[in-house]
Protein backbone atom coordinates (compact mmCIF):
# COMPACT_ATOMS: atom_id res chain seq x y z
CA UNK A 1 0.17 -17.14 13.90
CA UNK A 2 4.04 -16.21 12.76
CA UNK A 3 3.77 -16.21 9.26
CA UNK A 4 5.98 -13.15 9.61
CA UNK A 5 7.68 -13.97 12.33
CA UNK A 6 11.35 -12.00 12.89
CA UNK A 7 10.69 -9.81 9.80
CA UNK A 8 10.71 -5.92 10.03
CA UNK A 9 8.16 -4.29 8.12
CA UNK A 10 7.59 -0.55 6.41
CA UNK A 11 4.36 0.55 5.39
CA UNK A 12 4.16 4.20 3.58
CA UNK A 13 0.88 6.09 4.91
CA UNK A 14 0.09 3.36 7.80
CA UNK A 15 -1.72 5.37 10.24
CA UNK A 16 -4.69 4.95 9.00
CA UNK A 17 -7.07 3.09 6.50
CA UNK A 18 -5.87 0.44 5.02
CA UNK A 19 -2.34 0.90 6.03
CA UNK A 20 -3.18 0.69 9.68
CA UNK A 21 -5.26 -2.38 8.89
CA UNK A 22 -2.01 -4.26 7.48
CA UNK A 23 0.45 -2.52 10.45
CA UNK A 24 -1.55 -4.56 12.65
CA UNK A 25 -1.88 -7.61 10.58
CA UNK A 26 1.37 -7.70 10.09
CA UNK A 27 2.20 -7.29 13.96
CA UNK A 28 -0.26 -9.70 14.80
CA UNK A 29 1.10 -12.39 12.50
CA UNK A 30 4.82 -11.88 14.38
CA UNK A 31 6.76 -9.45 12.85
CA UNK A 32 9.68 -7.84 14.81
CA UNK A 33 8.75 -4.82 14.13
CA UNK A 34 6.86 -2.69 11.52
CA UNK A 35 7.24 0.96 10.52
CA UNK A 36 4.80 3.02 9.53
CA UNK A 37 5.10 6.57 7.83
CA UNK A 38 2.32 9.53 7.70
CA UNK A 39 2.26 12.80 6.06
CA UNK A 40 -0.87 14.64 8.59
CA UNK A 41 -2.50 13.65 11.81
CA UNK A 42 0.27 12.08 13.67
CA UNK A 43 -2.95 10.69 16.54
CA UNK A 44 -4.08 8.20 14.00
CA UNK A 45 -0.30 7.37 13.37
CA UNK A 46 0.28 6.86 17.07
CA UNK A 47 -2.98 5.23 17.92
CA UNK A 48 -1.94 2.49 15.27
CA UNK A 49 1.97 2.26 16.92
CA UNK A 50 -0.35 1.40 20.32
CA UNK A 51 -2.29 -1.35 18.03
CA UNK A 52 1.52 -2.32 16.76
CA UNK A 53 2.92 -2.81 20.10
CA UNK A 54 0.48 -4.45 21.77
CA UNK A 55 0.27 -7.00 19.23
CA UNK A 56 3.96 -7.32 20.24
CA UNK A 57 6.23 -5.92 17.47
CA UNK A 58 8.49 -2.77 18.00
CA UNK A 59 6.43 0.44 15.96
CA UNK A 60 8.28 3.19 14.59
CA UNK A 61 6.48 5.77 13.67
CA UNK A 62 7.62 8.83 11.10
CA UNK A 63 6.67 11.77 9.07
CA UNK A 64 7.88 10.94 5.93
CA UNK A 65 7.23 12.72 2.64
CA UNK A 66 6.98 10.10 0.08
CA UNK A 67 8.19 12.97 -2.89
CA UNK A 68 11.14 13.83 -1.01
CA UNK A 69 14.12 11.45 -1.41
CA UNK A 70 15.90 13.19 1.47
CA UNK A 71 12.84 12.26 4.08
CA UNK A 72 12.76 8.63 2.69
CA UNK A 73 16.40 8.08 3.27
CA UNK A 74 15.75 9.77 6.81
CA UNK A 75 13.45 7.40 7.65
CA UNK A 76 15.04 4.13 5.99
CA UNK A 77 18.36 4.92 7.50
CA UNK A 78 16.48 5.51 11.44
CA UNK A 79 15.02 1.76 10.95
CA UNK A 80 17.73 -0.14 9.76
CA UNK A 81 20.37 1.59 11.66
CA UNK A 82 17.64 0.61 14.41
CA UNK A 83 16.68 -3.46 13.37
CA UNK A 84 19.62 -3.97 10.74
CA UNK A 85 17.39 -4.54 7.98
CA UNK A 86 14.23 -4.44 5.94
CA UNK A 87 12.14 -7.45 5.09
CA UNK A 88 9.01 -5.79 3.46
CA UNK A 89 7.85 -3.07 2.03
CA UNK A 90 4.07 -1.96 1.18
CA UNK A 91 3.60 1.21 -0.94
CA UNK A 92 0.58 2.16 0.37
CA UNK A 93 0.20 5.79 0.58
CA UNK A 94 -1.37 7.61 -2.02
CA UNK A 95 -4.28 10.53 -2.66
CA UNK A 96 -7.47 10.98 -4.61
CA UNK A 97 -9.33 13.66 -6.12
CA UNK A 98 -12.80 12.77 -8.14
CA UNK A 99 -14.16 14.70 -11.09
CA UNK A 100 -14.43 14.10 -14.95
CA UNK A 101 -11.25 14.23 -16.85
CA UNK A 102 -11.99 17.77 -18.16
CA UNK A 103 -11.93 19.30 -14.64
CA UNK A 104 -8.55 17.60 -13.90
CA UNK A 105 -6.18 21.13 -13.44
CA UNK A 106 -2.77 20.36 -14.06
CA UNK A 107 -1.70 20.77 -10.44
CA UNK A 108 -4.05 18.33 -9.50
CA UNK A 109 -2.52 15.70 -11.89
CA UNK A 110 1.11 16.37 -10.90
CA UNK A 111 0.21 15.96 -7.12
CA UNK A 112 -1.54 12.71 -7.66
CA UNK A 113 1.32 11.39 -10.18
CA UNK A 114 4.01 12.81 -7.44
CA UNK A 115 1.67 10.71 -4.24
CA UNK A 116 0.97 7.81 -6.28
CA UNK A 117 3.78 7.04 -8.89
CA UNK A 118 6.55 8.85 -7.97
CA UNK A 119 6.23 7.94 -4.16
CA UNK A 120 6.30 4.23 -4.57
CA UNK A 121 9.29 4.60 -7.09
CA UNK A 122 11.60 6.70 -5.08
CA UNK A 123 10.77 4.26 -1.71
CA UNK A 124 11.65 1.53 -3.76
CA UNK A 125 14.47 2.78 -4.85
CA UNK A 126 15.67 3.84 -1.60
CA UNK A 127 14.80 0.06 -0.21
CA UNK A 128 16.44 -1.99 -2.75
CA UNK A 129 20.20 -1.76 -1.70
CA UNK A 130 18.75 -2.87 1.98
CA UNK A 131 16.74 -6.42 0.49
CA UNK A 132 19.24 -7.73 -1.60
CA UNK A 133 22.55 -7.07 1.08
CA UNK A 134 19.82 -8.53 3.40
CA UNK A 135 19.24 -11.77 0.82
CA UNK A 136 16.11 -10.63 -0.49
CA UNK A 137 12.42 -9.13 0.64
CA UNK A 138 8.88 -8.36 -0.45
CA UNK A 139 7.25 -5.78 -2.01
CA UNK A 140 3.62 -4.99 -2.20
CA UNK A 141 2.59 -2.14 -4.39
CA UNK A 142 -1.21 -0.93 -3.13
CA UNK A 143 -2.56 -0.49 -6.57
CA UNK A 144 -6.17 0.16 -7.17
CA UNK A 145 -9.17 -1.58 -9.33
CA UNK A 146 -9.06 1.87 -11.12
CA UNK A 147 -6.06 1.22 -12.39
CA UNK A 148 -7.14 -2.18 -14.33
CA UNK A 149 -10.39 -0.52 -16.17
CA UNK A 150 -9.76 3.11 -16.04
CA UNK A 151 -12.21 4.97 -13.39
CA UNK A 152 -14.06 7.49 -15.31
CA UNK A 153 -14.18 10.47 -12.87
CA UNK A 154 -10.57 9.39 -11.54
CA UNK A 155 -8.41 10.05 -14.49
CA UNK A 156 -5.60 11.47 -12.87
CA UNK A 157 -5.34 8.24 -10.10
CA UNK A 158 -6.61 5.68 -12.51
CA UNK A 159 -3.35 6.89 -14.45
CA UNK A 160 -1.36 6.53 -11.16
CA UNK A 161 -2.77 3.44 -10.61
CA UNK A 162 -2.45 1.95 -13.87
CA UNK A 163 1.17 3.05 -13.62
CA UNK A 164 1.97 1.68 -10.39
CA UNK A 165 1.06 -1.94 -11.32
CA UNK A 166 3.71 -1.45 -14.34
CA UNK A 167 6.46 -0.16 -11.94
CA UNK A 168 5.38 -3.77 -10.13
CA UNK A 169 6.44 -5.60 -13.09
CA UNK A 170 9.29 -3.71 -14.04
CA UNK A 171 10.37 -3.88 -10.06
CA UNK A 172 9.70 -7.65 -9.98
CA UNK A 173 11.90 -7.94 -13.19
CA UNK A 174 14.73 -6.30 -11.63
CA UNK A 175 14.27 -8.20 -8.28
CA UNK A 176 13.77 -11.98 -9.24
CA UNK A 177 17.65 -12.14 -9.62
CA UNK A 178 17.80 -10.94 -5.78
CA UNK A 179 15.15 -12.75 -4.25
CA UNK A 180 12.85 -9.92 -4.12
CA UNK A 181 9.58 -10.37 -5.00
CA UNK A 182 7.37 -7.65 -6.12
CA UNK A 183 3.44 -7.65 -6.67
CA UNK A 184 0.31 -5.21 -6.22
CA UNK A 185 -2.93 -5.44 -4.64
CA UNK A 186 -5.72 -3.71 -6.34
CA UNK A 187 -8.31 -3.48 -4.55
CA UNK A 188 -12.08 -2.83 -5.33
CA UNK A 189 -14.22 -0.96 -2.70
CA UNK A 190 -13.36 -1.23 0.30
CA UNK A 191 -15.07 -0.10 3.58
CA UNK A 192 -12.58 2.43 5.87
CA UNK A 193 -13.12 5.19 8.04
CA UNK A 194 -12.30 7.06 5.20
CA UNK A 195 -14.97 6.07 2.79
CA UNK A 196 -17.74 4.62 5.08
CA UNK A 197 -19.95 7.79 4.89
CA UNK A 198 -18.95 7.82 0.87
CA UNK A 199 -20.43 4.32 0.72
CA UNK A 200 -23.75 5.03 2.76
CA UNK A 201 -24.08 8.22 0.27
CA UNK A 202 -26.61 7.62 -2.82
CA UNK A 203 -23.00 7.60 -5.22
CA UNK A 204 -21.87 5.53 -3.58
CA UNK A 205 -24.49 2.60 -3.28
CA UNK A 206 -24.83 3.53 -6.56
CA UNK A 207 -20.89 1.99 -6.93
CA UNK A 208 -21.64 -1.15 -4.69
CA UNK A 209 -24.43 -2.19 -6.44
CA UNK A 210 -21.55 -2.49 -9.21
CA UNK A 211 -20.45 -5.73 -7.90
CA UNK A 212 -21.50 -8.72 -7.67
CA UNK A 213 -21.59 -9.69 -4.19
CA UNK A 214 -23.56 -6.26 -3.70
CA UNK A 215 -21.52 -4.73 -0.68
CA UNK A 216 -18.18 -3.20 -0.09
CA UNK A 217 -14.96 -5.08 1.10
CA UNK A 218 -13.40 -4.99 4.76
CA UNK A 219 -9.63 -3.95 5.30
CA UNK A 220 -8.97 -7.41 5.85
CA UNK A 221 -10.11 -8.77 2.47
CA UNK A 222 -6.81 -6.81 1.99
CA UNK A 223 -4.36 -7.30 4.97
CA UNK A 224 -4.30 -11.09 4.51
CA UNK A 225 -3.26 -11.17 1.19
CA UNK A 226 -0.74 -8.67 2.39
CA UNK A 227 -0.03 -11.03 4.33
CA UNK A 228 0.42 -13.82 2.47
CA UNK A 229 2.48 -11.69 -0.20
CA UNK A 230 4.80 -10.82 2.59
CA UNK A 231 5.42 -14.02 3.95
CA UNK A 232 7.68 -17.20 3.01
CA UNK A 233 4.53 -19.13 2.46
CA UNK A 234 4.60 -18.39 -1.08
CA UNK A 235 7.80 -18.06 -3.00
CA UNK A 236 7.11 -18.06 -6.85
CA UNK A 237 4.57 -15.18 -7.36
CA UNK A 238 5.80 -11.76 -8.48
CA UNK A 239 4.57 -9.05 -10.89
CA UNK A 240 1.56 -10.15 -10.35
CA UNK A 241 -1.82 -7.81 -9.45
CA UNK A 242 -4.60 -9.27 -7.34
CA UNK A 243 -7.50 -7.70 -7.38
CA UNK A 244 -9.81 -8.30 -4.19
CA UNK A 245 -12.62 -6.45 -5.65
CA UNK A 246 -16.24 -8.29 -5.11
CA UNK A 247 -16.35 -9.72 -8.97
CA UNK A 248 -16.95 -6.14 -9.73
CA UNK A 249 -18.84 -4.80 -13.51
CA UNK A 250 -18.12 -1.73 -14.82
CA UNK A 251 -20.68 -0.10 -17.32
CA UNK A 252 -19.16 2.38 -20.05
């Protein structure tokens, strides 16, 4: 499998979850390298470079703070002054905080809209000039279900969320005329090491039984269309959100 064969890849909060699910994908299906960035517990972040490398692309592995311009230029500038250029990007990292809208503090919000909006934006930003002197690239924004029906005790990341697949349209707008192509994955629930014990938990059955197919989704329900969004295997979707989310209902 090559479907990403000779591309470098950056993934924002790879080290673990889902990111580390589509660092490996994305090694796995050839790339030439793939970057990943963490903000805590550089272990997971250099267990998945191991997981990287012996899939056989080149890891590079940084603490970057997604708020910061200064650390995302630190980082962009260390991989393409390394491999040249960047292929693809994946917005991935991003933080949650669960309670009903009138609990939300205002520090709360502004931490959540800094992780989950502002992040993505500024990266983006930062990797732009790099995709179109390279030709073009991908973006893939890792939105959330939330986002698309408003979770009721997430206010402050539905918000995010439902922001971040706008900044994928507004991105794919600006992009088309440079090749890039821009869209979001939104996923449903989705069984990590983060949320497993969530999942087992009364709430969280309670969630599951939500969907139709009556159990949670695996990382890779996500990596390959990751994959697919960040190969040349498909070149005429952008701005578009796809929601791999196990036909789930929502009840008011």
């Amino acid at each position: 499998m090559n479907r990403l064969k000779d591309k470098v890849c950056l993934i924002t909060g790879g080290g673990r979850g889902l990111g580390k699910a589509m660092a490996v994908a994305f090694a796995e299906e050839g790339a030439k390298a793939v970057a990943i960035s963490y903000t805590s517990r550089p272990d997971y972040a250099e267990e998945t470079a191991k997981l990287i490398e012996a899939a056989g692309a080149k890891a590079y592995v940084h603490e970057v703070e997604v708020t910061s311009r200064n650390s995302i230029k630190t980082w962009t500038d260390a991989i393409t002054d390394a491999e040249g250029s960047i292929n693809v990007l994946v917005n991935n990292a991003g933080i949650n905080r669960q309670g009903p809208i009138d609990t939300v503090t205002e520090s709360d919000w502004d931490e959540i809209m800094a992780v989950n909006l502002k992040g993505p934006f500024l990266v983006s930003q930062e990797i732009l000039p790099h995709m179109v002197s390279g030709g073009g690239g991908r973006i893939i924004n890792i939105a959330s279900v939330s986002g698309l029906y408003g979770g009721p005790t997430t206010a402050h990341y539905a918000a995010s969320k439902a922001g971040l697949i706008s900044l994928t349209q507004v991105l794919a707008r600006w992009g088309a005329e440079h090749n890039i192509l821009v869209n979001s994955i939104a996923p449903g629930i989705i069984e990590t090491d983060l949320t497993r014990e969530e999942l087992r938990s009364g709430g969280g059955a309670t969630v599951v039984g939500l969907t139709l197919l009556k159990r949670p989704g695996q990382v890779e329900d996500v990596s390959s269309l990751a994959v697919m969004l960040a190969s040349d295997e498909q070149s005429y979707m952008t701005g578009q959100t796809l929601s791999p989310n196990g036909g789930s209902y929502f009840t008011a």
